[in-house]
PDB file of N, CA and C in Angstrom:
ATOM      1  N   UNK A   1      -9.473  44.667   8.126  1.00  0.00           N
ATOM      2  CA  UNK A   1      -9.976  45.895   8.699  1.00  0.00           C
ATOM      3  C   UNK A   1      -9.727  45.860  10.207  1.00  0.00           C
ATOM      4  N   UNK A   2      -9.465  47.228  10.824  1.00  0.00           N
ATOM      5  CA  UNK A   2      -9.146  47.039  12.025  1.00  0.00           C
ATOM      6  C   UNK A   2     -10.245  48.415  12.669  1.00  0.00           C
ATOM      7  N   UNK A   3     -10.485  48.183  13.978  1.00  0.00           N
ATOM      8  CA  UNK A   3     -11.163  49.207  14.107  1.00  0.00           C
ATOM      9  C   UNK A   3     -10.295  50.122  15.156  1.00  0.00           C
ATOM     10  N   UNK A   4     -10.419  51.667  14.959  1.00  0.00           N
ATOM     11  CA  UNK A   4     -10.097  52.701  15.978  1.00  0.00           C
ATOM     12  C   UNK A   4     -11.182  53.822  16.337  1.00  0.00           C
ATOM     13  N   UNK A   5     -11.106  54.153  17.272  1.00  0.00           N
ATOM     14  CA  UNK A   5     -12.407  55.535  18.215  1.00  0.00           C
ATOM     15  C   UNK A   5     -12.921  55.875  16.856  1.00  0.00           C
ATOM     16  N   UNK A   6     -12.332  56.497  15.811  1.00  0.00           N
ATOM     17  CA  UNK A   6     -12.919  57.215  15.064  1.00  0.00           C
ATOM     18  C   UNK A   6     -13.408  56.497  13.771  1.00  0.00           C
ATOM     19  N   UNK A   7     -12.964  55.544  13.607  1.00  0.00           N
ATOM     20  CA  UNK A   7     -13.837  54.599  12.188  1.00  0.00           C
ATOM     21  C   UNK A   7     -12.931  53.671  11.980  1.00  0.00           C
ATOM     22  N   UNK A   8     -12.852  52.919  11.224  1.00  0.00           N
ATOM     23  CA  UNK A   8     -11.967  51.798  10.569  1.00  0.00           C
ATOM     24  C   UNK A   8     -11.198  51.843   9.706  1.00  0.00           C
ATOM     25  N   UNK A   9      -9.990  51.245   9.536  1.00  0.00           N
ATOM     26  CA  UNK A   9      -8.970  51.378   8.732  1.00  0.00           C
ATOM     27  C   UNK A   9      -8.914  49.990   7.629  1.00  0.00           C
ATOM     28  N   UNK A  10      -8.458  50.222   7.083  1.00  0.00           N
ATOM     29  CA  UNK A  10      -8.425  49.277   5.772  1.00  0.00           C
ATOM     30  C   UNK A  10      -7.172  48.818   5.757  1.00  0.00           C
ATOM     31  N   UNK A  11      -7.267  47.237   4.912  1.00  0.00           N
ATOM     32  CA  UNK A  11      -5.494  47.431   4.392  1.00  0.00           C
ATOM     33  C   UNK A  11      -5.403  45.804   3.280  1.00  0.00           C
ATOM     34  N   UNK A  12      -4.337  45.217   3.259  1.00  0.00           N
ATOM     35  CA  UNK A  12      -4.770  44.091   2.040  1.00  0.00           C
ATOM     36  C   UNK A  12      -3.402  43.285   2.425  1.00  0.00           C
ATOM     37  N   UNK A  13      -4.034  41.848   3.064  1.00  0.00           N
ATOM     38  CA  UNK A  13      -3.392  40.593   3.382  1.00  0.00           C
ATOM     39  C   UNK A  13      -3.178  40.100   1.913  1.00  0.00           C
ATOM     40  N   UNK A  14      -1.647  40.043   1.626  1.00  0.00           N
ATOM     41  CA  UNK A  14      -1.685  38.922   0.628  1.00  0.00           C
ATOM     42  C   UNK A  14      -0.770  38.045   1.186  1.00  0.00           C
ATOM     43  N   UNK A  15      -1.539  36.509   0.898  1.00  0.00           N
ATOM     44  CA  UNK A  15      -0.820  35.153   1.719  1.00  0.00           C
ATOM     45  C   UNK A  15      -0.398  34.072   0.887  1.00  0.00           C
ATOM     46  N   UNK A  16       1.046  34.125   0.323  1.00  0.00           N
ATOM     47  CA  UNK A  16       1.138  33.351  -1.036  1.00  0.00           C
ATOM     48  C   UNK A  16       0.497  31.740  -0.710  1.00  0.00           C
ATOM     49  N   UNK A  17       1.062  31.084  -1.923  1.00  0.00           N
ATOM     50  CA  UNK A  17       0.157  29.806  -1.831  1.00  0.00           C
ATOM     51  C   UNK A  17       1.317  28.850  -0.688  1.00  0.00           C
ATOM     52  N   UNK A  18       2.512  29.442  -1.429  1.00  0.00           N
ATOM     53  CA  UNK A  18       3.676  28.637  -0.546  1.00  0.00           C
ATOM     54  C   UNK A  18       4.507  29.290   0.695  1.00  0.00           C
ATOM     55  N   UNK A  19       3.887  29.352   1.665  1.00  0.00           N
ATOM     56  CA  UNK A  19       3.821  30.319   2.553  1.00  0.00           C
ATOM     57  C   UNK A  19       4.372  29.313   4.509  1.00  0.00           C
ATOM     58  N   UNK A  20       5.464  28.619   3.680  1.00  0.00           N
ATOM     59  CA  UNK A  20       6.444  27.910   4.724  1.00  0.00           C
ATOM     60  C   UNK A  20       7.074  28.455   5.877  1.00  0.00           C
ATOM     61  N   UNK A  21       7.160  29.291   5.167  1.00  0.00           N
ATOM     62  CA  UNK A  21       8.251  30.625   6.193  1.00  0.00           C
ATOM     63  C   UNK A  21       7.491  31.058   7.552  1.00  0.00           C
ATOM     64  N   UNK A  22       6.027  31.333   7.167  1.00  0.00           N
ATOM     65  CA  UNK A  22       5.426  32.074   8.182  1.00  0.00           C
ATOM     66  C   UNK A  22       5.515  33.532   8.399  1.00  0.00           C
ATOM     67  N   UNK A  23       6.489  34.117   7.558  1.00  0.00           N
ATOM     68  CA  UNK A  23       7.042  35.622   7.949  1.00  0.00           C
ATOM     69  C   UNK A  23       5.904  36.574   7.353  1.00  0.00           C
ATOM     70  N   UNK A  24       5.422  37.437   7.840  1.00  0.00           N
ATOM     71  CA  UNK A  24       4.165  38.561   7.408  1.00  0.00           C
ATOM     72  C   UNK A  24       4.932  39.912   7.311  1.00  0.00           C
ATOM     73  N   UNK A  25       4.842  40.768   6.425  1.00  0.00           N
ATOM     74  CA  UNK A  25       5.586  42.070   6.452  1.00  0.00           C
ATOM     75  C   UNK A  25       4.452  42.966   7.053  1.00  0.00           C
ATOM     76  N   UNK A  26       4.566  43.886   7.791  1.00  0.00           N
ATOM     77  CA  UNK A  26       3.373  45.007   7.782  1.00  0.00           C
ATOM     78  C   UNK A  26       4.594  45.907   6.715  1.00  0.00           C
ATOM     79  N   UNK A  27       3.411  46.713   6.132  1.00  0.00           N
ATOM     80  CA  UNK A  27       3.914  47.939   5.040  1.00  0.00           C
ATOM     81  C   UNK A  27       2.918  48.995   5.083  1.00  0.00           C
ATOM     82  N   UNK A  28       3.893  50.013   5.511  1.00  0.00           N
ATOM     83  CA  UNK A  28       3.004  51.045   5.809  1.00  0.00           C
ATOM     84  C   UNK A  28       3.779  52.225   4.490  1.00  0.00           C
ATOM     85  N   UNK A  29       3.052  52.610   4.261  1.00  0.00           N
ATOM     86  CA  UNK A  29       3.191  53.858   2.987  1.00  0.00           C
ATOM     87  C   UNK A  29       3.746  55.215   3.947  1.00  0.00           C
ATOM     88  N   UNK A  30       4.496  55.800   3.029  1.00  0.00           N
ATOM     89  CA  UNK A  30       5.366  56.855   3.551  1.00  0.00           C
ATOM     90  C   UNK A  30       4.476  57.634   3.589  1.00  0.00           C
ATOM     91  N   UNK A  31       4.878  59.200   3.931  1.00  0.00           N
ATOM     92  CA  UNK A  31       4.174  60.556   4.345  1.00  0.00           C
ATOM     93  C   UNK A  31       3.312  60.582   3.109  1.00  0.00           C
ATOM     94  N   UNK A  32       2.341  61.447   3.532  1.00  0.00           N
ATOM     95  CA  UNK A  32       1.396  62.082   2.629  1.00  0.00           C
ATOM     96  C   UNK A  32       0.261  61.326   2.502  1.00  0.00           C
ATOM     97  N   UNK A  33      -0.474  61.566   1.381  1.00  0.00           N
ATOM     98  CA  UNK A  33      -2.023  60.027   0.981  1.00  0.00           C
ATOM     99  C   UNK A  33      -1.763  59.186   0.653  1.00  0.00           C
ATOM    100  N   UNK A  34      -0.768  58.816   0.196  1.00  0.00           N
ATOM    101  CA  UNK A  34      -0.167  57.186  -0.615  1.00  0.00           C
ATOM    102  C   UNK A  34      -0.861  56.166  -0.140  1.00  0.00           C
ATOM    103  N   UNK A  35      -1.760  55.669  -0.588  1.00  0.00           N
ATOM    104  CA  UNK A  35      -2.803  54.693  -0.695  1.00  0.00           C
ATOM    105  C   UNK A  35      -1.654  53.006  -0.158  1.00  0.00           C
ATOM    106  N   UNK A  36      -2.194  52.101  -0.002  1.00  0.00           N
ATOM    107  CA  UNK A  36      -1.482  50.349   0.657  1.00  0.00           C
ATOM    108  C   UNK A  36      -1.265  50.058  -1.050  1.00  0.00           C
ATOM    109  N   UNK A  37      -0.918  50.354  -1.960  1.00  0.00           N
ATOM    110  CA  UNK A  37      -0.861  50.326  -3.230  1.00  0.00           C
ATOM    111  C   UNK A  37       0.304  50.835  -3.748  1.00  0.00           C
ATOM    112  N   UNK A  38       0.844  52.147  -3.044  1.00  0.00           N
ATOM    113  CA  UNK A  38       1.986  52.912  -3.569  1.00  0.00           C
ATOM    114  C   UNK A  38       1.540  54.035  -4.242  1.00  0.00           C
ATOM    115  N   UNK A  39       0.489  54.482  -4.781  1.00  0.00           N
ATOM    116  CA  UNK A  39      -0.170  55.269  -5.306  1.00  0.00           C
ATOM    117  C   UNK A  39      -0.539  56.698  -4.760  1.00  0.00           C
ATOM    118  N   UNK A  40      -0.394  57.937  -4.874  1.00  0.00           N
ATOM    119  CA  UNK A  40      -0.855  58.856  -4.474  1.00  0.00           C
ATOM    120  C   UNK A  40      -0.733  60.313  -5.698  1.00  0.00           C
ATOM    121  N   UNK A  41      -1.394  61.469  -4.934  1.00  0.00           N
ATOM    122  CA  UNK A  41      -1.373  62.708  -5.751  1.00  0.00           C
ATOM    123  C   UNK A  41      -0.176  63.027  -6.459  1.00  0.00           C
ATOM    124  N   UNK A  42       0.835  62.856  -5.568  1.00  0.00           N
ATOM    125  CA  UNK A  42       1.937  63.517  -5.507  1.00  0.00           C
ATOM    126  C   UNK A  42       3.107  62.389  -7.034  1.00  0.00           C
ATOM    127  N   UNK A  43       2.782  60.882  -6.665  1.00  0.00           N
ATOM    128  CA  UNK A  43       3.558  60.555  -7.520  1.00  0.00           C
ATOM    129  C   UNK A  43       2.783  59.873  -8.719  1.00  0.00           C
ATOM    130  N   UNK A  44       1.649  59.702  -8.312  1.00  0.00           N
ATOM    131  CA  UNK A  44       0.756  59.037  -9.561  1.00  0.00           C
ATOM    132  C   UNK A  44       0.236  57.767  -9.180  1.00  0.00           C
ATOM    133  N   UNK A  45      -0.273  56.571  -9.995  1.00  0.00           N
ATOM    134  CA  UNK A  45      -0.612  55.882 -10.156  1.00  0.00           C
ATOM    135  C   UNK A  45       0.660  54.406 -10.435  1.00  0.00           C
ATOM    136  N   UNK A  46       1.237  54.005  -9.536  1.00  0.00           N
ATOM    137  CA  UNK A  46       2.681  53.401  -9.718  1.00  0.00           C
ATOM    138  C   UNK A  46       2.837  52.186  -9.027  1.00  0.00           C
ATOM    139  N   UNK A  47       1.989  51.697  -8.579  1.00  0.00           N
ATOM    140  CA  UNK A  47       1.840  50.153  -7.816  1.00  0.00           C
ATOM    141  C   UNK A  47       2.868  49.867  -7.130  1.00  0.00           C
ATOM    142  N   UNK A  48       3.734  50.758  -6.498  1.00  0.00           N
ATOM    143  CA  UNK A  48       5.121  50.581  -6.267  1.00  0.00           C
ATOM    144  C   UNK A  48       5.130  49.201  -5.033  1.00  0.00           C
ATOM    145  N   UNK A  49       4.117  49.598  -4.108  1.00  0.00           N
ATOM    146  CA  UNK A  49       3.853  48.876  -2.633  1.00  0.00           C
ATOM    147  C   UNK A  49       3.232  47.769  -3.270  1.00  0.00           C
ATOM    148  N   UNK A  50       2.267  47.538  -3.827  1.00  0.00           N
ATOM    149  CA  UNK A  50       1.950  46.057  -4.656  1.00  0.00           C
ATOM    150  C   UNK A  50       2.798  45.340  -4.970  1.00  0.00           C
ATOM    151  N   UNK A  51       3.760  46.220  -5.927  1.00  0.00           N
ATOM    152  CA  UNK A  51       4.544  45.523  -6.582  1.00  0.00           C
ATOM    153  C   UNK A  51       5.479  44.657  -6.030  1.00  0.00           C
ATOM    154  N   UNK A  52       5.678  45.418  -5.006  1.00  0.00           N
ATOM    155  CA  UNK A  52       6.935  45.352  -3.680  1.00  0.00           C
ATOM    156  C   UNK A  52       6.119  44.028  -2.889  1.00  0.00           C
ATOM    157  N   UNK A  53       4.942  43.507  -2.469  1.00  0.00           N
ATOM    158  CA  UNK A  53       4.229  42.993  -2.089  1.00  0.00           C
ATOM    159  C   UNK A  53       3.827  41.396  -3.379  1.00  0.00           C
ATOM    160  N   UNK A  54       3.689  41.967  -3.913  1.00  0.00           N
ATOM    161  CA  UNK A  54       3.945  40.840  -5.064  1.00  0.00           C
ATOM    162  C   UNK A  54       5.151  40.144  -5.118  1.00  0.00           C
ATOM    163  N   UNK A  55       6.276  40.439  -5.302  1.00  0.00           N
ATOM    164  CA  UNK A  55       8.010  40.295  -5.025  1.00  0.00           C
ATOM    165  C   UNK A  55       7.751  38.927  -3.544  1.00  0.00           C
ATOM    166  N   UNK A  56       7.634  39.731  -2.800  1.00  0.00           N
ATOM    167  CA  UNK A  56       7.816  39.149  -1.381  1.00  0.00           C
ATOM    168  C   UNK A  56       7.032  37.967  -1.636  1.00  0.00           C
ATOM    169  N   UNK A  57       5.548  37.773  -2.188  1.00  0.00           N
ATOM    170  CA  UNK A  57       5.010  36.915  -2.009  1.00  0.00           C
ATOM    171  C   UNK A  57       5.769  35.594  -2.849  1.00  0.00           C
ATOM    172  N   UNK A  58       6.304  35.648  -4.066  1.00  0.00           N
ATOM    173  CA  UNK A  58       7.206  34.700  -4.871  1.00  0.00           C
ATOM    174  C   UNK A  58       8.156  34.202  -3.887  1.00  0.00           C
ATOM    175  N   UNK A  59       8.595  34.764  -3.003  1.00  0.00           N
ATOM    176  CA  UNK A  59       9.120  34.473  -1.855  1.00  0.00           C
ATOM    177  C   UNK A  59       8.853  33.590  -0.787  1.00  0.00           C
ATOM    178  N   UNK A  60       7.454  33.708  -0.960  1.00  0.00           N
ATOM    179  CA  UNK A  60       7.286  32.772   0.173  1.00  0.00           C
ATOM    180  C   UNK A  60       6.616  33.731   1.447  1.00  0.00           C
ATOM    181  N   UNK A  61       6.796  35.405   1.116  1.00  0.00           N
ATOM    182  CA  UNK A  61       6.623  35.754   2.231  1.00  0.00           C
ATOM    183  C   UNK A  61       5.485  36.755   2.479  1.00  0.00           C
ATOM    184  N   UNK A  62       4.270  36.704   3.288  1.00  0.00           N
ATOM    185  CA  UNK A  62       2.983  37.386   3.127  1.00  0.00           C
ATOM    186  C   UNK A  62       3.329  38.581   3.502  1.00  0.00           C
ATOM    187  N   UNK A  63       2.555  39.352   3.198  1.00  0.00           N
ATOM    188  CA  UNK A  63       2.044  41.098   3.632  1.00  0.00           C
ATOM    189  C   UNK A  63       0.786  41.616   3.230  1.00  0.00           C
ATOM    190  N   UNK A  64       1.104  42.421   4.895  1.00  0.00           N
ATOM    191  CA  UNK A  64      -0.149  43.019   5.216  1.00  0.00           C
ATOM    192  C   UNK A  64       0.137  45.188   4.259  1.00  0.00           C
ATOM    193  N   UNK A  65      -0.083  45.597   3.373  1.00  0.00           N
ATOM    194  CA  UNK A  65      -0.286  46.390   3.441  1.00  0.00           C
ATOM    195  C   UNK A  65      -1.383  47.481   3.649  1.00  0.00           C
ATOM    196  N   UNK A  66      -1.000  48.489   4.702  1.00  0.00           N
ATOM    197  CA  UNK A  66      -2.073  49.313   5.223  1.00  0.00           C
ATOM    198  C   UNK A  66      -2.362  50.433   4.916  1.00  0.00           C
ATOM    199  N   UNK A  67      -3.242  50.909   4.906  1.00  0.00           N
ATOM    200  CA  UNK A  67      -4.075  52.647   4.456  1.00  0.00           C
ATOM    201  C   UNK A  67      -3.847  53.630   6.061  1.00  0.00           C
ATOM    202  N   UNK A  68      -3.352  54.857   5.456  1.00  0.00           N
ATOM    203  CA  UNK A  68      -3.230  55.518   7.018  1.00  0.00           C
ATOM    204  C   UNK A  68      -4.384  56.002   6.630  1.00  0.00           C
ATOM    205  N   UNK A  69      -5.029  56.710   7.646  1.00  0.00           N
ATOM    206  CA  UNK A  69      -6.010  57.655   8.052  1.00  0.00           C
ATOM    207  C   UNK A  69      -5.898  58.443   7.046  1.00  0.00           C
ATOM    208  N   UNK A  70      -7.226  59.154   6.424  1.00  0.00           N
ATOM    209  CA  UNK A  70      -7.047  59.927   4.857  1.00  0.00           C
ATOM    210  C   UNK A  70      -7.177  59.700   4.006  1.00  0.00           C
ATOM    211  N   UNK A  71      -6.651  58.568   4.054  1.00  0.00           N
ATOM    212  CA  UNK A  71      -6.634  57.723   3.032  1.00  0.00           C
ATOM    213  C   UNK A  71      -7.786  57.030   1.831  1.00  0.00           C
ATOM    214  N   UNK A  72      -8.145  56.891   0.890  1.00  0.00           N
ATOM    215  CA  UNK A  72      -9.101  56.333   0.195  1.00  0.00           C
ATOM    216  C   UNK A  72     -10.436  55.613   1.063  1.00  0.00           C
ATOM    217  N   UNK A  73     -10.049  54.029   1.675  1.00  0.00           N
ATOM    218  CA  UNK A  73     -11.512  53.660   2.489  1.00  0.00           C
ATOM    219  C   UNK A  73     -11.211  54.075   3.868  1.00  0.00           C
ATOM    220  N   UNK A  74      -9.710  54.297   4.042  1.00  0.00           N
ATOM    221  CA  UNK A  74      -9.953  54.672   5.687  1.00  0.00           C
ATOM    222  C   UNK A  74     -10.079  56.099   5.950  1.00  0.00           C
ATOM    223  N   UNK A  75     -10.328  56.870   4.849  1.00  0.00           N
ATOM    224  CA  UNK A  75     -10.233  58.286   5.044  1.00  0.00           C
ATOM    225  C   UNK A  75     -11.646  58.728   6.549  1.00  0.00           C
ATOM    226  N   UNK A  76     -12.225  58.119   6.409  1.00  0.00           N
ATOM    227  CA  UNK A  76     -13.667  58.452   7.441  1.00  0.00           C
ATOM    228  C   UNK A  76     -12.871  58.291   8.773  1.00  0.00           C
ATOM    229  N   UNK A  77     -11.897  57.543   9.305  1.00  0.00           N
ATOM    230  CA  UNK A  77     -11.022  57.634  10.803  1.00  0.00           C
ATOM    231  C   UNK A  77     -10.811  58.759  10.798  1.00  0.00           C
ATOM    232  N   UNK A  78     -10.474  59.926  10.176  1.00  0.00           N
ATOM    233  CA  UNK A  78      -9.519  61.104  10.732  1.00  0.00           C
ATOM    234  C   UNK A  78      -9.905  61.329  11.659  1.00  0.00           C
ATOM    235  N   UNK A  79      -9.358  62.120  12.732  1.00  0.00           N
ATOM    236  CA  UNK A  79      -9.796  62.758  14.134  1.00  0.00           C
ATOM    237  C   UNK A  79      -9.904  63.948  13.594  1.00  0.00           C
ATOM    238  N   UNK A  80     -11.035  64.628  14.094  1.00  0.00           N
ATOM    239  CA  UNK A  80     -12.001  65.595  13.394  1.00  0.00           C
ATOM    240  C   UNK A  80     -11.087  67.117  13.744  1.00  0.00           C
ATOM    241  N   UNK A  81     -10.906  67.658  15.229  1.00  0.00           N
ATOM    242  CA  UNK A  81     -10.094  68.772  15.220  1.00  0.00           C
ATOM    243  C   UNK A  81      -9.019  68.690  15.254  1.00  0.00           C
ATOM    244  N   UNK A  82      -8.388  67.209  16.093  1.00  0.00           N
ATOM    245  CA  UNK A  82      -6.737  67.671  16.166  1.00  0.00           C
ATOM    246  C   UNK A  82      -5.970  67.054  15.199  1.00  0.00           C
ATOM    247  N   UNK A  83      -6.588  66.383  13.988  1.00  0.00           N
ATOM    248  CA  UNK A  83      -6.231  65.612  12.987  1.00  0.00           C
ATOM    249  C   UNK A  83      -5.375  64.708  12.673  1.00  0.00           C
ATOM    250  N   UNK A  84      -4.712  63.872  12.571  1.00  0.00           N
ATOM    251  CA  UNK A  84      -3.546  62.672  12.285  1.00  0.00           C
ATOM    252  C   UNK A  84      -2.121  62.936  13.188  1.00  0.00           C
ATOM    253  N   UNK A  85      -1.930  62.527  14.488  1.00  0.00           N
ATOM    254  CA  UNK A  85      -0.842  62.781  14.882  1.00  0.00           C
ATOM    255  C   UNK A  85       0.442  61.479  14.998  1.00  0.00           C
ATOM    256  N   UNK A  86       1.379  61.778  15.285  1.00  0.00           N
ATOM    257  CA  UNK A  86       2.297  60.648  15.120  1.00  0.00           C
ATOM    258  C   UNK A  86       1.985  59.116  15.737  1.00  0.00           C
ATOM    259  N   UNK A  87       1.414  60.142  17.011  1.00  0.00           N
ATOM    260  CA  UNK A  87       0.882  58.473  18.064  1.00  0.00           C
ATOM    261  C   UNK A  87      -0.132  57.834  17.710  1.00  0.00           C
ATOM    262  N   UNK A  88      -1.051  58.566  17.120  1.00  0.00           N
ATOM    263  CA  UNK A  88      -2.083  57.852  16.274  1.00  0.00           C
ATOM    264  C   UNK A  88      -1.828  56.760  15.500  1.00  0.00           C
ATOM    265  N   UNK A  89      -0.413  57.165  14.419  1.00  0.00           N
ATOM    266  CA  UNK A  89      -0.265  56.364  13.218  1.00  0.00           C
ATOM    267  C   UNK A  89       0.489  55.076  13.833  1.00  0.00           C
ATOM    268  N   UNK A  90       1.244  55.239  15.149  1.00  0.00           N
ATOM    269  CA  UNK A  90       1.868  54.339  15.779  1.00  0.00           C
ATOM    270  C   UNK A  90       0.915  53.206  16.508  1.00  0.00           C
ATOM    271  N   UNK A  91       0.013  53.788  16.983  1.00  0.00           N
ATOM    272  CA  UNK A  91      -0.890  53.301  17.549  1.00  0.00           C
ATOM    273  C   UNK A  91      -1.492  52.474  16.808  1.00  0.00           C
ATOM    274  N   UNK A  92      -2.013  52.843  15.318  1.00  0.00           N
ATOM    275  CA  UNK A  92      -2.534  52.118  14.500  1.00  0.00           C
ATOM    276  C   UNK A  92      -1.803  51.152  13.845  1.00  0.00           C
ATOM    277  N   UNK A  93      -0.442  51.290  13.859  1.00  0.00           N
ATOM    278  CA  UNK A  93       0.380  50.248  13.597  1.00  0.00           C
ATOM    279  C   UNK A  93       0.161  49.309  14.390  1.00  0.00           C
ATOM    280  N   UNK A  94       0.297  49.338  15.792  1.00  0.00           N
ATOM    281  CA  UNK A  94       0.386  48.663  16.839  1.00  0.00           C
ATOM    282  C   UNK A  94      -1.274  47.415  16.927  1.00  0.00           C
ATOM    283  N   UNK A  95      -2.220  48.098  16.151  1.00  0.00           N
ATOM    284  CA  UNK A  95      -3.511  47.503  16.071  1.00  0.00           C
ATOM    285  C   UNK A  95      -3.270  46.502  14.928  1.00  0.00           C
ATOM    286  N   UNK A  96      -2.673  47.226  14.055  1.00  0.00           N
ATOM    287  CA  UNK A  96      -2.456  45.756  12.819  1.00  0.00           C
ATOM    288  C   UNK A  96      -1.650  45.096  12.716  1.00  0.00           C
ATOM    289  N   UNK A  97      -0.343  45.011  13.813  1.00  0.00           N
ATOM    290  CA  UNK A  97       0.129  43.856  14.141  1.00  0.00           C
ATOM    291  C   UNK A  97      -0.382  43.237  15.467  1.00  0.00           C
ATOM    292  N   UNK A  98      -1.249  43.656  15.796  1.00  0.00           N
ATOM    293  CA  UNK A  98      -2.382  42.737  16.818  1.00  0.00           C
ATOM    294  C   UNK A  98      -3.177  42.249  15.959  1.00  0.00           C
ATOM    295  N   UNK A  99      -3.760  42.693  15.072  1.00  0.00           N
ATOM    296  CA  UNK A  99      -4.605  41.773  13.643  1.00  0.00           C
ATOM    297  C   UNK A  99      -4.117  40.918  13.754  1.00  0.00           C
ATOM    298  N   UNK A 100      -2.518  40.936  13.089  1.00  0.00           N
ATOM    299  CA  UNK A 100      -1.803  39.583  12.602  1.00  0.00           C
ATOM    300  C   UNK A 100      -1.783  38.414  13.226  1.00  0.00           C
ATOM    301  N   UNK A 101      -1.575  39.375  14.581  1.00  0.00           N
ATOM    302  CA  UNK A 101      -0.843  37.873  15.783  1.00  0.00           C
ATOM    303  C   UNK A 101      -2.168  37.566  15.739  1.00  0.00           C
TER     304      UNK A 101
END
């Protein structure tokens, strides 16, 4: 969890067991609600980002996937009148690879 002005964002560290490499992916979900899962209205229920996250970890290699604003637990961040803008989502990127480091 990371915190911003307007509430906290969510997201899901997975850190395989054999994890030599050191390499962390951030994964951020494309446009729309698409949940750190792959999941949304639009395409269903499809674990695509898990799945994709699962893969990597056989690898050797961890990820962080994150919830934008709207979203399922981070839906309470939105900014109330001027609502989700680009610098926001950048910004919030920029917070969860400060998590990492």
């Amino acid at each position: 969890m990371v915190h911003v002005p307007s509430g906290n964002l969510y997201g899901t560290l997975t850190i395989p067991i054999n994890n030599e490499l050191g390499i962390v992916a951030l994964v951020v979900p494309d446009f729309g609600l698409t949940d750190r899962d792959g999941n949304s209205i639009q395409t269903g229920e499809n674990n695509s980002i898990k799945m994709l996250a699962e893969s990597l970890a056989k690898e050797g290699i961890s990820t962080l996937r994150i919830e934008k604003r709207e979203v399922t637990e981070s839906k309470s961040a939105v900014v109330p009148k001027s609502g989700v803008r680009i610098e926001d989502m950048v910004e919030d990127a920029v917070r969860w690879l400060r998590f990492l480091k």
